[in-house]
Protein backbone atom coordinates (compact mmCIF):
# COMPACT_ATOMS: atom_id res chain seq x y z
CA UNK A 1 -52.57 196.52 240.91
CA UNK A 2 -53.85 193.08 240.43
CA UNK A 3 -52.22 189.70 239.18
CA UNK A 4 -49.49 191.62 237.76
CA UNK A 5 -52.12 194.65 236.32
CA UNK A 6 -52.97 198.31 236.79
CA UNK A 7 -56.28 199.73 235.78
CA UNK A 8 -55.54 202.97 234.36
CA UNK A 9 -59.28 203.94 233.67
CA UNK A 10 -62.62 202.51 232.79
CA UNK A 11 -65.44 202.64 230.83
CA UNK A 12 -69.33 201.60 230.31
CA UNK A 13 -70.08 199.06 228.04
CA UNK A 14 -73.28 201.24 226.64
CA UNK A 15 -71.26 203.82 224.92
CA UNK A 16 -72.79 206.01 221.70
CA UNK A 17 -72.96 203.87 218.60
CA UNK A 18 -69.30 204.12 216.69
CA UNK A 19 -67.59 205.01 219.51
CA UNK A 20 -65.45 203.45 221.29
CA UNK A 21 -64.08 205.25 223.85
CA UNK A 22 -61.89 202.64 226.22
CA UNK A 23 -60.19 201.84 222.93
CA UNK A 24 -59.42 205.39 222.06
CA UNK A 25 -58.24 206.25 225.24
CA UNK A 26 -55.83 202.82 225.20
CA UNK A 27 -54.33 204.08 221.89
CA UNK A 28 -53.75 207.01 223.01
CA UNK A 29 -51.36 205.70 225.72
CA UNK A 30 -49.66 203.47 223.65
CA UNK A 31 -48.74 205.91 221.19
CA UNK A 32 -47.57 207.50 224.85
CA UNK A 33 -45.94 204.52 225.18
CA UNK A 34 -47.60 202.81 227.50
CA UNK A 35 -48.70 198.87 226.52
CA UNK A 36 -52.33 199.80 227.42
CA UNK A 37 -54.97 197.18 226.32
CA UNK A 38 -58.27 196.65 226.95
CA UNK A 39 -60.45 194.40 228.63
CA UNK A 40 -63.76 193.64 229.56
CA UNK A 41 -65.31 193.15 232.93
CA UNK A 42 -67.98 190.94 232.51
CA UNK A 43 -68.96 191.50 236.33
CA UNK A 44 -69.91 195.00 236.45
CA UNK A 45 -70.56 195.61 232.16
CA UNK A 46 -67.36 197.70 231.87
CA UNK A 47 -64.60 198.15 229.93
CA UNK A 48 -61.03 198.39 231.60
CA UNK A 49 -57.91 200.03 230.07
CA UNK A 50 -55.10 198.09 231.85
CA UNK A 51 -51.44 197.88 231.72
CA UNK A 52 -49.75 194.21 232.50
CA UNK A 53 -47.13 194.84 235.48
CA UNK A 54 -47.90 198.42 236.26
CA UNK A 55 -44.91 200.58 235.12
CA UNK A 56 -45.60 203.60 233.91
CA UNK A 57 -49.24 204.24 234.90
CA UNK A 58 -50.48 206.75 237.23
């Protein structure tokens, strides 16, 4: 956890064309419910799936 958030999983920015995967995978844990957004890392091209404070996440 950093500044008060949890990467629950991540992404490449190059995905197919239409898909989006980080933000499937976020909705998916919010209709878990799980405030799961997402994020980009402009560092390494990547997209995060966070959750602000942690709770719930693995």
């Amino acid at each position: 956890m950093v500044n008060g958030r949890m990467v629950v999983e991540r992404f490449p920015a190059g995905g197919p064309r239409g898909s989006w995967p980080a933000e499937e995978f976020a909705q998916a844990r919010r209709s878990e419910g799980l405030p799961a957004e997402v994020v980009m890392d402009l560092a390494t091209d990547t997209f995060l799936v966070i959750v602000r404070g942690g709770d719930g996440a693995e």
